[in-house]
C-alpha atoms as a PDB file:
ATOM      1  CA  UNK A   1      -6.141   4.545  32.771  1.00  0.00           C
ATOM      2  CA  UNK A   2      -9.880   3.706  31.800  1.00  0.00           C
ATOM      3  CA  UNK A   3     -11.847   5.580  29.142  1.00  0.00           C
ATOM      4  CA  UNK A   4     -15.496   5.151  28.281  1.00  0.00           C
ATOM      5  CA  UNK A   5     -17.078   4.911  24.898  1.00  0.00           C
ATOM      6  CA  UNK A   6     -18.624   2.583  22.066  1.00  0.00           C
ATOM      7  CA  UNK A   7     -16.186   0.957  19.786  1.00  0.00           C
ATOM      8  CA  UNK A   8     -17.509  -0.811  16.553  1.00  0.00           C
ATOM      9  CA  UNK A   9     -14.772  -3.123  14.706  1.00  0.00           C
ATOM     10  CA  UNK A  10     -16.017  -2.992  11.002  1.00  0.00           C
ATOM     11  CA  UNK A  11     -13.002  -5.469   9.454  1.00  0.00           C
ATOM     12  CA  UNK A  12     -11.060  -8.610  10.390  1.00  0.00           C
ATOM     13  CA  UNK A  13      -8.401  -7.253  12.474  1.00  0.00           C
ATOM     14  CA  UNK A  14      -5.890  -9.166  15.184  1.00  0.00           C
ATOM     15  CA  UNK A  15      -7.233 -10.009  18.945  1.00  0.00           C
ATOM     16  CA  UNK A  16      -4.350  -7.711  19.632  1.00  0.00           C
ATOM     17  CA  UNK A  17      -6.210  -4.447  19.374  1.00  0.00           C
ATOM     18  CA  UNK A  18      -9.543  -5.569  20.849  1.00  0.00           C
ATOM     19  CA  UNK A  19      -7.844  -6.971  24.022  1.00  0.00           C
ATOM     20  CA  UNK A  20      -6.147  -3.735  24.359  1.00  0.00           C
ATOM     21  CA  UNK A  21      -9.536  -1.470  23.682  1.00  0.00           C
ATOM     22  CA  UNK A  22     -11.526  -3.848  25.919  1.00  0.00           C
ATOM     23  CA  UNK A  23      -9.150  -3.422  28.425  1.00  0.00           C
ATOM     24  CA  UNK A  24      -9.297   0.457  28.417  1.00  0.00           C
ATOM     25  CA  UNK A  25     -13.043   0.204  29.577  1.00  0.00           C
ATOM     26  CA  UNK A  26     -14.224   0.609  25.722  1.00  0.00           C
ATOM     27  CA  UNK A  27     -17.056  -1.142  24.685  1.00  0.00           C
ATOM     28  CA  UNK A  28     -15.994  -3.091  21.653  1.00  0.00           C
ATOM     29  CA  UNK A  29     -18.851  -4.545  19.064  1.00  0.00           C
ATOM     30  CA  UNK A  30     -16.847  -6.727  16.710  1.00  0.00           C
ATOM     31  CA  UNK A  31     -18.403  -6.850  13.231  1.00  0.00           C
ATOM     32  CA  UNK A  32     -15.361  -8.307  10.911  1.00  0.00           C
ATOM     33  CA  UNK A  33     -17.798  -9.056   7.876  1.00  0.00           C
ATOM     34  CA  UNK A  34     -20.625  -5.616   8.250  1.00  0.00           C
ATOM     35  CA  UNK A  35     -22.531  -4.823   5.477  1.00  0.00           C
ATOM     36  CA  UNK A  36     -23.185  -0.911   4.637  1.00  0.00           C
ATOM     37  CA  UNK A  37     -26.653  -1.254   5.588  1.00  0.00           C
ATOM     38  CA  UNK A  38     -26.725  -2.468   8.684  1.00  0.00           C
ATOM     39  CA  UNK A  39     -23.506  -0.659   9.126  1.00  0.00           C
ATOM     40  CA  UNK A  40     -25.996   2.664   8.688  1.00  0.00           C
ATOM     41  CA  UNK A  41     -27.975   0.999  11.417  1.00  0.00           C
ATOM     42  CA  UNK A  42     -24.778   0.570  13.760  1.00  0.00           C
ATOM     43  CA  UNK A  43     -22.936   3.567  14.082  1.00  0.00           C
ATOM     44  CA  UNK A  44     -25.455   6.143  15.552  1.00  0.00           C
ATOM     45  CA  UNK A  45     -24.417   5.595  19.047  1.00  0.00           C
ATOM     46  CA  UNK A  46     -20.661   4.952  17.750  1.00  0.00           C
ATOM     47  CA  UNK A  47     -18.026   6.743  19.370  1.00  0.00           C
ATOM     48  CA  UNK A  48     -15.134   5.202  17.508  1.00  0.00           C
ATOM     49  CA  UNK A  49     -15.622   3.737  13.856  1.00  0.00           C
ATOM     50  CA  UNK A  50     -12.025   1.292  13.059  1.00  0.00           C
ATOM     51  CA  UNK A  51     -12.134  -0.191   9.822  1.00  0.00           C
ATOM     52  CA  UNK A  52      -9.070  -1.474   7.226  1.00  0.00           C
ATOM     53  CA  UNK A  53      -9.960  -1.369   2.910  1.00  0.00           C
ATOM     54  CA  UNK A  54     -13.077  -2.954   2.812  1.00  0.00           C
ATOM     55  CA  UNK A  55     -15.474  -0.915   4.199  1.00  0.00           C
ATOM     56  CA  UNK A  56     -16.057   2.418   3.108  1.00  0.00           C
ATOM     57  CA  UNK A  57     -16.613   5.132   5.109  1.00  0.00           C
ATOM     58  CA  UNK A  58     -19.055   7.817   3.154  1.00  0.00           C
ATOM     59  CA  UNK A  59     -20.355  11.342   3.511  1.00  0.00           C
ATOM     60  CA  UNK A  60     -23.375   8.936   4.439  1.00  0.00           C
ATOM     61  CA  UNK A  61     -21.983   6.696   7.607  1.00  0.00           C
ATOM     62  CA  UNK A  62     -20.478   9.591   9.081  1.00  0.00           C
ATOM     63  CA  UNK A  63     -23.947  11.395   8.511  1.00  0.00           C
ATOM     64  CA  UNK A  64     -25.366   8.051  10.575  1.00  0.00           C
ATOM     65  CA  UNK A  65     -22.830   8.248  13.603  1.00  0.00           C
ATOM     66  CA  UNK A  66     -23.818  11.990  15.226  1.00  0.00           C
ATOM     67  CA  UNK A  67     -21.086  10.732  18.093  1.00  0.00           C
ATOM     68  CA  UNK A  68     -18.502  10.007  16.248  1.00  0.00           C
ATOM     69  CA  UNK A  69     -15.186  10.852  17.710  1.00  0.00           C
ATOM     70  CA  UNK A  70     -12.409   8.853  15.765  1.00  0.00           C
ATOM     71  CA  UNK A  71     -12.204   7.492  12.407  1.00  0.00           C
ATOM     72  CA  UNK A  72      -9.505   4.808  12.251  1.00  0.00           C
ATOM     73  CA  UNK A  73      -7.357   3.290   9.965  1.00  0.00           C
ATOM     74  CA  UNK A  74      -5.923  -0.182  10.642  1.00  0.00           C
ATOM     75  CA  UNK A  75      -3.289   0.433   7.973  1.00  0.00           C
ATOM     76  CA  UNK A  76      -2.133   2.819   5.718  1.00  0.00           C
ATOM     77  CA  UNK A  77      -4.473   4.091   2.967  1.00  0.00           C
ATOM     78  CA  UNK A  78      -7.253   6.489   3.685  1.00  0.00           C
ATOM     79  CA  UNK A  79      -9.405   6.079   0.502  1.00  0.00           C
ATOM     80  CA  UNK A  80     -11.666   4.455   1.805  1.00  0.00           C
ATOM     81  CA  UNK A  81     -12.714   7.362   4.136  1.00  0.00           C
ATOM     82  CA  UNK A  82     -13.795  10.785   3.454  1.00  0.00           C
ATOM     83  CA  UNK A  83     -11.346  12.450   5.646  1.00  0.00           C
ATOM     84  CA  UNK A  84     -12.523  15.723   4.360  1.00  0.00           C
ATOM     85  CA  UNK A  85     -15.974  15.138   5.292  1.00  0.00           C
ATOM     86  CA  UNK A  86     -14.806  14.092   8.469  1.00  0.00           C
ATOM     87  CA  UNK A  87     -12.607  16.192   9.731  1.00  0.00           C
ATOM     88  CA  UNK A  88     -15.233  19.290   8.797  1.00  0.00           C
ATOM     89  CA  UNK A  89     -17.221  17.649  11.213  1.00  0.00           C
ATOM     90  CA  UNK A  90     -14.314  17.575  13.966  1.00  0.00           C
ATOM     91  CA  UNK A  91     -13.809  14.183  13.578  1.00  0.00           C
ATOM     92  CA  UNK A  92     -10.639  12.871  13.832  1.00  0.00           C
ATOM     93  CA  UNK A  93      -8.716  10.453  11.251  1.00  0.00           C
ATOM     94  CA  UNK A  94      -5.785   7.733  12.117  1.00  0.00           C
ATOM     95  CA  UNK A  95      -4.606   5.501  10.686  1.00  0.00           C
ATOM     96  CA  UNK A  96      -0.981   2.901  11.566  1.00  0.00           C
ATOM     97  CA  UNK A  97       1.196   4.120   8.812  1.00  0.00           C
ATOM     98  CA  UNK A  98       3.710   2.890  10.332  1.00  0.00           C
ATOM     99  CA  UNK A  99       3.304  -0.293  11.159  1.00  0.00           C
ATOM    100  CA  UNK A 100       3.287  -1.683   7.425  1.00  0.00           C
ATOM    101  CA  UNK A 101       6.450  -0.199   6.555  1.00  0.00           C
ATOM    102  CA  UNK A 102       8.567  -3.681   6.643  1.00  0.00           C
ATOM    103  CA  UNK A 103       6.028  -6.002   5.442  1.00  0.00           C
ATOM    104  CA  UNK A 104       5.771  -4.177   2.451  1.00  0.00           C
ATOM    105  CA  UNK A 105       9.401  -3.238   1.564  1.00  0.00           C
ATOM    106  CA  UNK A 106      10.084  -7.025   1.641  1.00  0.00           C
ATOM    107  CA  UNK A 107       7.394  -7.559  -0.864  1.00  0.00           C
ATOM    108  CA  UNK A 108       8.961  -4.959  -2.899  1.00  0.00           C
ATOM    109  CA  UNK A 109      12.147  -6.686  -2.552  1.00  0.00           C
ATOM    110  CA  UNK A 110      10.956 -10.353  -2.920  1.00  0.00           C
ATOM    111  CA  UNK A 111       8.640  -9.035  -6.460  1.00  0.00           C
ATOM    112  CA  UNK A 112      11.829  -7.307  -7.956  1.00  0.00           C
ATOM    113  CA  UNK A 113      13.921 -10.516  -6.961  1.00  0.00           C
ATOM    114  CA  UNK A 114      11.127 -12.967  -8.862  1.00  0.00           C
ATOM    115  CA  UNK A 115      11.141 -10.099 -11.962  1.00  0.00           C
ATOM    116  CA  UNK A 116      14.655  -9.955 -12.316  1.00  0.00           C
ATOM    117  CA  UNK A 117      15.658 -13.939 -11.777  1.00  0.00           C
ATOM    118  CA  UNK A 118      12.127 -15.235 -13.476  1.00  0.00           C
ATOM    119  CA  UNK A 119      11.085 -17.248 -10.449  1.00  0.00           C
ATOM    120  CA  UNK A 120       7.864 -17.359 -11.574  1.00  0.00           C
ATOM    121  CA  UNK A 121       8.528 -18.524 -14.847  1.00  0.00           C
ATOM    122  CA  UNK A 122      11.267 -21.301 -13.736  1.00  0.00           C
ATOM    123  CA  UNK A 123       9.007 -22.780 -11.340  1.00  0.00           C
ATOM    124  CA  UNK A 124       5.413 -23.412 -13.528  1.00  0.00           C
ATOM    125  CA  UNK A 125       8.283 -24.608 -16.033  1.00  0.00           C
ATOM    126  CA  UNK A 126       9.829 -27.212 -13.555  1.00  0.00           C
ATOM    127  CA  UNK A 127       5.831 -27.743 -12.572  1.00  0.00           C
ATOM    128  CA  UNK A 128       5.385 -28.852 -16.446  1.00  0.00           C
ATOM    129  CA  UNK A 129       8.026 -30.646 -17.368  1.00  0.00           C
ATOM    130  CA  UNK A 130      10.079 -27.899 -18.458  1.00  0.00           C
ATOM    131  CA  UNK A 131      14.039 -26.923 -17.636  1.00  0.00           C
ATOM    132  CA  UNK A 132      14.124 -23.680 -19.033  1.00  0.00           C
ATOM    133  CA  UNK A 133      17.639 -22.891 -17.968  1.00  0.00           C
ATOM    134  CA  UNK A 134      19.162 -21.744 -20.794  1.00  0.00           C
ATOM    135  CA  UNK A 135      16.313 -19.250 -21.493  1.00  0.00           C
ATOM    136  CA  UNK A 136      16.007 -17.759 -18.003  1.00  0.00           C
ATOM    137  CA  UNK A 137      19.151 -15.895 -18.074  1.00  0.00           C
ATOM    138  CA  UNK A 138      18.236 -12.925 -15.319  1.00  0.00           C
ATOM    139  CA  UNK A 139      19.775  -9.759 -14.006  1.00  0.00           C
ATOM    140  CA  UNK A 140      21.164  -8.921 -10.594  1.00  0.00           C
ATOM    141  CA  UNK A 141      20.272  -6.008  -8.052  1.00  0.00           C
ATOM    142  CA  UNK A 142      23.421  -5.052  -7.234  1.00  0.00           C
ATOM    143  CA  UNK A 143      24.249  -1.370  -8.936  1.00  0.00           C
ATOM    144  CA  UNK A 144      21.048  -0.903 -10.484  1.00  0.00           C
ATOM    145  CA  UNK A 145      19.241   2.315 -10.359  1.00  0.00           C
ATOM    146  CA  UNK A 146      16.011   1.939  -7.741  1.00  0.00           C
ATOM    147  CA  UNK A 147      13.467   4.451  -8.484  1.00  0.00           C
ATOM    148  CA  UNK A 148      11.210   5.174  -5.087  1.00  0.00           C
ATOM    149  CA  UNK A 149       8.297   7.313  -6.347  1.00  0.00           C
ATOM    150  CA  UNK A 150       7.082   8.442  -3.134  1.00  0.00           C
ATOM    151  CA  UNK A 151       9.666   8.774  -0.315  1.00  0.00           C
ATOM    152  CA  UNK A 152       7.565   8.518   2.508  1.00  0.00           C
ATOM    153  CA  UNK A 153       7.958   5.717   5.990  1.00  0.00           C
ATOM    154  CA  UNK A 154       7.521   2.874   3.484  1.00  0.00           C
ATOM    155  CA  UNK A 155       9.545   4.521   0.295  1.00  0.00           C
ATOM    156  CA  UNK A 156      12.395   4.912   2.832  1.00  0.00           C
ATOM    157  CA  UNK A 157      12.410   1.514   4.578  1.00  0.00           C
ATOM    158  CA  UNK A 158      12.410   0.302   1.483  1.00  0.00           C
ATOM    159  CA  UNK A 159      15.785   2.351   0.041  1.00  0.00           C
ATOM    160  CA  UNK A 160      17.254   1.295   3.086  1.00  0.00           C
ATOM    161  CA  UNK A 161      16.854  -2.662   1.942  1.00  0.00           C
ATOM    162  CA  UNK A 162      17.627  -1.830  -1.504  1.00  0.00           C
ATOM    163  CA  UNK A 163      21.171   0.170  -0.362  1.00  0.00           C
ATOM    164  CA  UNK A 164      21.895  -2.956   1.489  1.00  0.00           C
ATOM    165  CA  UNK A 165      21.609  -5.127  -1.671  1.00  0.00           C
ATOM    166  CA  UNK A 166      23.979  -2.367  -3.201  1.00  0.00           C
ATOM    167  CA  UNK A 167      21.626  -1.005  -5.691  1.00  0.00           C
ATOM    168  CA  UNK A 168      21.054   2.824  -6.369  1.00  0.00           C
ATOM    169  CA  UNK A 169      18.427   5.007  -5.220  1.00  0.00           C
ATOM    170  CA  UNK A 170      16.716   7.934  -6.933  1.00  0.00           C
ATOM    171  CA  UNK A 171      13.637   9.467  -5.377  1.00  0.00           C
ATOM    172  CA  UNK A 172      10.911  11.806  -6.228  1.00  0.00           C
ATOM    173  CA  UNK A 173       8.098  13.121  -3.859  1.00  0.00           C
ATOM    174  CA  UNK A 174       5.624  16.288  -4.338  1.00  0.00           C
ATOM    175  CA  UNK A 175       6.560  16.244  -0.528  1.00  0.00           C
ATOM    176  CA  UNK A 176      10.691  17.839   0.157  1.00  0.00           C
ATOM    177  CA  UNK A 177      12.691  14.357   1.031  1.00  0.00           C
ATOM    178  CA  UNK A 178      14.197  14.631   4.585  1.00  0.00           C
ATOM    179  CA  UNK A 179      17.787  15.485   3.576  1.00  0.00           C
ATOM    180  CA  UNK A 180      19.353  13.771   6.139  1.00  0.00           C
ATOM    181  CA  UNK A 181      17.956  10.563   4.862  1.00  0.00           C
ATOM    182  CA  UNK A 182      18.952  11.613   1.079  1.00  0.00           C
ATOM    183  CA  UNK A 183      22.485  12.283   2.390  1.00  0.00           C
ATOM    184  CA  UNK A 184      22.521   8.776   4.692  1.00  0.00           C
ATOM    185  CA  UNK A 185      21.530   6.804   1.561  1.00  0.00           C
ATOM    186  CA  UNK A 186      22.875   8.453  -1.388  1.00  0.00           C
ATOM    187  CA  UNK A 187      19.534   9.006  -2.721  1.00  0.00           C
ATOM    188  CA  UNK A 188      19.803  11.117  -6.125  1.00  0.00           C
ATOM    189  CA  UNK A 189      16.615  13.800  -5.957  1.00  0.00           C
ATOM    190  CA  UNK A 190      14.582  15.044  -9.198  1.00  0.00           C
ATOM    191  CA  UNK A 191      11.708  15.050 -11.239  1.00  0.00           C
ATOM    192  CA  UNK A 192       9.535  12.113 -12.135  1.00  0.00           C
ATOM    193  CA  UNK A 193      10.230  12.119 -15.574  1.00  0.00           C
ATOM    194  CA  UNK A 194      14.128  12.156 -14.772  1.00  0.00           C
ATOM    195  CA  UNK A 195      13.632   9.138 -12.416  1.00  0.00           C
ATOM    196  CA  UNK A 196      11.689   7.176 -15.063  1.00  0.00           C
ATOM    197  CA  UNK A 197      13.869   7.433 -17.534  1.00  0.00           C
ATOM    198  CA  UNK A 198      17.233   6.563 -15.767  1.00  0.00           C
ATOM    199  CA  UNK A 199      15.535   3.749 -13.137  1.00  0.00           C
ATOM    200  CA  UNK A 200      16.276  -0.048 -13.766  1.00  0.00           C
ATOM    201  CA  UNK A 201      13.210  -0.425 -11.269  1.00  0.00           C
ATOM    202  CA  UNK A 202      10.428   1.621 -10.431  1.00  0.00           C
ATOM    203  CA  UNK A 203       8.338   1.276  -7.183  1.00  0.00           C
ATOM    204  CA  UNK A 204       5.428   3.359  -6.155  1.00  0.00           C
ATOM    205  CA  UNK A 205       4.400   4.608  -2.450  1.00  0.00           C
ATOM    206  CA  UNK A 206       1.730   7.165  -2.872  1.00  0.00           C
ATOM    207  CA  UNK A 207      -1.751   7.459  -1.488  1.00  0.00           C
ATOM    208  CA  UNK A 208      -4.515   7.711  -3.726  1.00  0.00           C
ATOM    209  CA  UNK A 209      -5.526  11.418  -4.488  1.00  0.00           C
ATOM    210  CA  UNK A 210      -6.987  12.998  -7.744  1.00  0.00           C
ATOM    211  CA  UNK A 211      -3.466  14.121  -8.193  1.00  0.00           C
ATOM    212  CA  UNK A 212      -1.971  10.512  -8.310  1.00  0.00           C
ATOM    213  CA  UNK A 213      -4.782   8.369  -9.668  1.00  0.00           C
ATOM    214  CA  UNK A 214      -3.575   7.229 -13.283  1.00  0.00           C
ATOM    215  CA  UNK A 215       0.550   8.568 -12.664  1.00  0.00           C
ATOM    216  CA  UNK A 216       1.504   6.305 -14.383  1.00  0.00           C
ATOM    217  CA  UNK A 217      -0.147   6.154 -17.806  1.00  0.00           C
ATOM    218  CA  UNK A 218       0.897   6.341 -21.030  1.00  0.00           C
ATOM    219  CA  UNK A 219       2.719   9.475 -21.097  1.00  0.00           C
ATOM    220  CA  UNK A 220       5.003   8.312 -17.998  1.00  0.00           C
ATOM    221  CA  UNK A 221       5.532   4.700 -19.553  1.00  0.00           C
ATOM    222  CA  UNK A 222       7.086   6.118 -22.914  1.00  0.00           C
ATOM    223  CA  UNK A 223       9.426   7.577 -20.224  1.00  0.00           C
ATOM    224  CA  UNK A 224      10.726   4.285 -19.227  1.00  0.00           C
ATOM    225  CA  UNK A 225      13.768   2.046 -20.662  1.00  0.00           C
ATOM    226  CA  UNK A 226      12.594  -0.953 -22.323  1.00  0.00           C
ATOM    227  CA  UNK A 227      15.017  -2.705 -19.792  1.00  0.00           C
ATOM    228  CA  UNK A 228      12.727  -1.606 -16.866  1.00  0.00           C
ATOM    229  CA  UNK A 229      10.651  -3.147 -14.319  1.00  0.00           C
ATOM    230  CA  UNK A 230       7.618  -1.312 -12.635  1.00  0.00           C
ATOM    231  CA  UNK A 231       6.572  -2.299  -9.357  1.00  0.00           C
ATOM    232  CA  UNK A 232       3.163  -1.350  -7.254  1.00  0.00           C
ATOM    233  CA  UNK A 233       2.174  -1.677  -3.862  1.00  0.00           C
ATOM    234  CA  UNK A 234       0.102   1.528  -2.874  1.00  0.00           C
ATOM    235  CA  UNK A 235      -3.128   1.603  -4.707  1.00  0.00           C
ATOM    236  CA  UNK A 236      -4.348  -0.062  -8.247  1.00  0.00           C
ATOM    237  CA  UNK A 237      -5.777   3.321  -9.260  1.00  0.00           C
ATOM    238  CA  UNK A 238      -2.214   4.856  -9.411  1.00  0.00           C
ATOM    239  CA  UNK A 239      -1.464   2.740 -12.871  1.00  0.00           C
ATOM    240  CA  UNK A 240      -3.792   3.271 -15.785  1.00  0.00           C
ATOM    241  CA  UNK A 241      -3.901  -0.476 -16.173  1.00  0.00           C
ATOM    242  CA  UNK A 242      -4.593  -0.379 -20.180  1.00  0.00           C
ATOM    243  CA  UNK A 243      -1.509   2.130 -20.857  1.00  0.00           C
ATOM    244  CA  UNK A 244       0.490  -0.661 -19.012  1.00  0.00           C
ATOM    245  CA  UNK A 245      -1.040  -3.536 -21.130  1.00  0.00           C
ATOM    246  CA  UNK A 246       0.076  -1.667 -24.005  1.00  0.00           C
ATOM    247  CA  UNK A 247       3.496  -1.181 -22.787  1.00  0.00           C
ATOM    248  CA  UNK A 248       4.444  -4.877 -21.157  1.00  0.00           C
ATOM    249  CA  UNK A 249       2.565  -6.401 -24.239  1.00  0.00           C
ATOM    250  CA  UNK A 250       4.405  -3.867 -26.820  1.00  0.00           C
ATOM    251  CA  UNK A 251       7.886  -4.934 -24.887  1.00  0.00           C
ATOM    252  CA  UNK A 252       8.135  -1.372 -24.175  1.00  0.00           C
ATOM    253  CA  UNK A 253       9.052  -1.928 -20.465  1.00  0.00           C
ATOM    254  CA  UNK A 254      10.473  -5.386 -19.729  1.00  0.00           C
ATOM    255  CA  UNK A 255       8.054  -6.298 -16.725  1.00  0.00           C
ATOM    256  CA  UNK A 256       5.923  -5.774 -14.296  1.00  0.00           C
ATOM    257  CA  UNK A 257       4.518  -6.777 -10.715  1.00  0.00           C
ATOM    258  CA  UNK A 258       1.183  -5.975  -9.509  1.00  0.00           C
ATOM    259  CA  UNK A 259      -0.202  -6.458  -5.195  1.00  0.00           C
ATOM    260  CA  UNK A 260      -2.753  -3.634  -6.320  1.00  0.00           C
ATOM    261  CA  UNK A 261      -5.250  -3.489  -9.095  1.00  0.00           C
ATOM    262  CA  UNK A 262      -7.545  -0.705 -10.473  1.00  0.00           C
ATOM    263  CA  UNK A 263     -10.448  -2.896  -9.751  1.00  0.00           C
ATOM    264  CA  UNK A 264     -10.228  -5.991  -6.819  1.00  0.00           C
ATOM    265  CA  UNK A 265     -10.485  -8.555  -7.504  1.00  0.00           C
ATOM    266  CA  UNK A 266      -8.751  -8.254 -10.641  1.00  0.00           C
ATOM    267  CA  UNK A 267     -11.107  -8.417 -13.667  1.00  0.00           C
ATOM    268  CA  UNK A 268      -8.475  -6.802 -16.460  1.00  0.00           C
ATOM    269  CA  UNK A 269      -7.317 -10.372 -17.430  1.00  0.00           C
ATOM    270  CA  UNK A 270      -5.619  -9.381 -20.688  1.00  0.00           C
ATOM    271  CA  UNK A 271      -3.082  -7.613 -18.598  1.00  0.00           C
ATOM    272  CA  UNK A 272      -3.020 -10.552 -16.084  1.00  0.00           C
ATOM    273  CA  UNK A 273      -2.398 -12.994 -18.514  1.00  0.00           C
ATOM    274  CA  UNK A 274       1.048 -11.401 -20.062  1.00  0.00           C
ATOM    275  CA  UNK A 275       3.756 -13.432 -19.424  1.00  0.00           C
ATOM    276  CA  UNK A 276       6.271 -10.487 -18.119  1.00  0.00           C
ATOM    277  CA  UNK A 277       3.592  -9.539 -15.255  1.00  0.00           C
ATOM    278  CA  UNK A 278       3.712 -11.032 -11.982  1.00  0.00           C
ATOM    279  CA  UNK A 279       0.872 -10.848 -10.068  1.00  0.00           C
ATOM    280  CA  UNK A 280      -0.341 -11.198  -5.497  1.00  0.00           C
ATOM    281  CA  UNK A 281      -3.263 -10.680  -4.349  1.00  0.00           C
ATOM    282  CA  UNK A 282      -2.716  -7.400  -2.545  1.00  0.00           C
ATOM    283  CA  UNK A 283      -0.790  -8.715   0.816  1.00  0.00           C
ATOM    284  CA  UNK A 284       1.885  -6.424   1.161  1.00  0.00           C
ATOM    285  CA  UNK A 285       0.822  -5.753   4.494  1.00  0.00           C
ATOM    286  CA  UNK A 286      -0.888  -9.137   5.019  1.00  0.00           C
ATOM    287  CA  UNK A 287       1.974 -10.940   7.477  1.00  0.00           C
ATOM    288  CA  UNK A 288       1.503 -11.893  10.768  1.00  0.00           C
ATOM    289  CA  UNK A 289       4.049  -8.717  12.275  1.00  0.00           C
ATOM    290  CA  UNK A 290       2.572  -6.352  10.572  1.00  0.00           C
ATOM    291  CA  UNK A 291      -1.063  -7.075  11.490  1.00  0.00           C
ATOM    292  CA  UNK A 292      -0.708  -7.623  15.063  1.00  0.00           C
ATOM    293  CA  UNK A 293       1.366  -4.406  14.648  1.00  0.00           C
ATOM    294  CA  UNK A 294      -1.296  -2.311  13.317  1.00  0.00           C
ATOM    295  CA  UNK A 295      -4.175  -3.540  15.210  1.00  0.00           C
ATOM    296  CA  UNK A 296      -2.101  -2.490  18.306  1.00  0.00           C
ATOM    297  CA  UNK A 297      -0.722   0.960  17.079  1.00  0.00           C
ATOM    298  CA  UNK A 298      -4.780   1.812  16.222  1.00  0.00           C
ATOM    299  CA  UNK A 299      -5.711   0.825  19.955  1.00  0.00           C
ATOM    300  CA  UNK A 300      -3.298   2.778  21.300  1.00  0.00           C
ATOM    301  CA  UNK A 301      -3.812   5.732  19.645  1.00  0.00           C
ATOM    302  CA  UNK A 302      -7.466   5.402  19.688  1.00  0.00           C
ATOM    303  CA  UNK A 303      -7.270   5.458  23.297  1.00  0.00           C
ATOM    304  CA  UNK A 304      -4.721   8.191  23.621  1.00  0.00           C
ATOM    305  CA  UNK A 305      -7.168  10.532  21.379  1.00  0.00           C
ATOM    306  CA  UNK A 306      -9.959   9.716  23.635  1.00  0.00           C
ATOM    307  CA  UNK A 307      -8.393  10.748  26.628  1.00  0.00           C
ATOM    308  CA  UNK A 308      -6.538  13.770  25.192  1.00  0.00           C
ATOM    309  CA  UNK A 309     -10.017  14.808  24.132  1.00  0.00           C
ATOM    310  CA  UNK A 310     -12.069  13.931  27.518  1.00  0.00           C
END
């Protein structure tokens, strides 16, 4: 079925989700690398705004886009759009939640692998000379205590994974946990204070609100075992990156890994220069699947909003 309207592309996104818009009879401007102001410029006769993280969708671009229809999201987090703003002026948000859920569950996996074995560490040894053998003695997976903060389509994938590699799963969400899913995994439910102070690992799935920015600070890292390793793939903001220099540099939690920073690129290079923090340049979501996934689940929905609204 063909559907009418002006598309603009503000982000790099896969071919995928153009063909498929371009395809519907939408007229798609691609403009991967937009600056806000000609951005301001672009929009007005905009019927559909898609964007991923870099470009920010104000109070001010959807003032500039009077025929806006659709905001969307080629990924997860909606930070980077005022959603309120929007939907008070019946515009309507989406994003592909789903489509990131495996890419970044196995980067969850593969940092708490490298934390607990010292990957890292073994191979810039090797890479100077080094066989640090004896002093990378590491710890398995298997019947530690996983702590999911944030049990949502990522935070479950992910306790799925970690149940296959036999570890233990406790969960906490402001949000009630589907109990069907707490009864097919053995999840253990309760408080985030409980969960940080009985998890061997701690891995955090929440979007960005006023509620969440800084959870994990100083008060919630005393709360930790010195044994522990914290893990973050959602957004930078949710750590209070100086509370966890303190705490990896004090030896008060034994590590940490990092695909999100308060401020990106990373400019907090006290914290990145610890040697029990590992550190990506926020690509939990960046594999080929999961890409050509989203750009595709955005197109379609994009399309099915425009004709449910015609």
């Amino acid at each position: 079925m063909q559907t009418g309207g002006k598309v603009i592309i503000c982000d790099s996104i896969d071919d995928v989700g153009i063909s498929i818009l371009q395809k519907a009879g939408l007229d798609v401007v691609y403009k991967p690398d937009i600056e806000s102001d000609e951005l301001l410029t672009s929009v007005n006769d905009c019927d559909v705004i898609v964007v991923r993280s870099r470009t920010k969708i104000t109070k001010t671009v959807i003032d500039a886009a009077p025929n806006v229809k659709i905001i969307a999201r080629v990924g997860v987090g909606l930070d980077n759009i005022d959603t309120s703003y929007a939907e008070s002026k019946g515009i309507k948000v989406l994003n592909a939640a789903e489509a990131a859920m495996n890419a970044v569950s196995e980067l969850v996996i593969g940092h708490m692998i490298a934390l607990s074995r010292n990957i890292p560490k073994g191979n810039d040894g090797i890479k100077s000379g080094k066989w640090l053998k004896k002093e990378l003695v590491g710890v398995e997976l298997r019947g530690k205590y996983l702590g999911i903060v944030g049990v949502g389509n990522i935070g479950r994938n992910l306790g799925r994974m970690a149940k296959c590699l036999r570890m233990n799963l406790i969960g906490y969400d402001i949000i009630p946990i589907n109990q069907d899913y707490v009864r097919e995994v053995g999840m253990i439910k309760t408080d985030l204070k409980t969960l940080l102070e009985n998890s061997d690992f701690v891995t955090c799935h929440v979007p960005l609100t006023d509620k969440t920015r800084h959870l994990i600070n100083s008060e919630t890292l005393s709360y930790m075992k010195p044994t522990a390793f914290l893990i973050n793939t959602s957004r930078g903001e949710i750590i209070d990156e100086e509370s966890l220099f303190s705490a990896l540099n004090e030896k008060r939690i034994a590590g940490a890994a990092l695909d999100v920073f308060e401020v990106e690129p990373p400019t907090n290079t006290k914290l990145l220069q610890l040697p029990n923090i590992i550190c990506s340049p926020h690509i939990a979501a960046q594999t080929k699947e999961a890409q050509e996934l989203a750009s595709n689940v955005i197109a379609e929905k994009v399309i099915q909003s425009l004709l449910t609204n015609r």
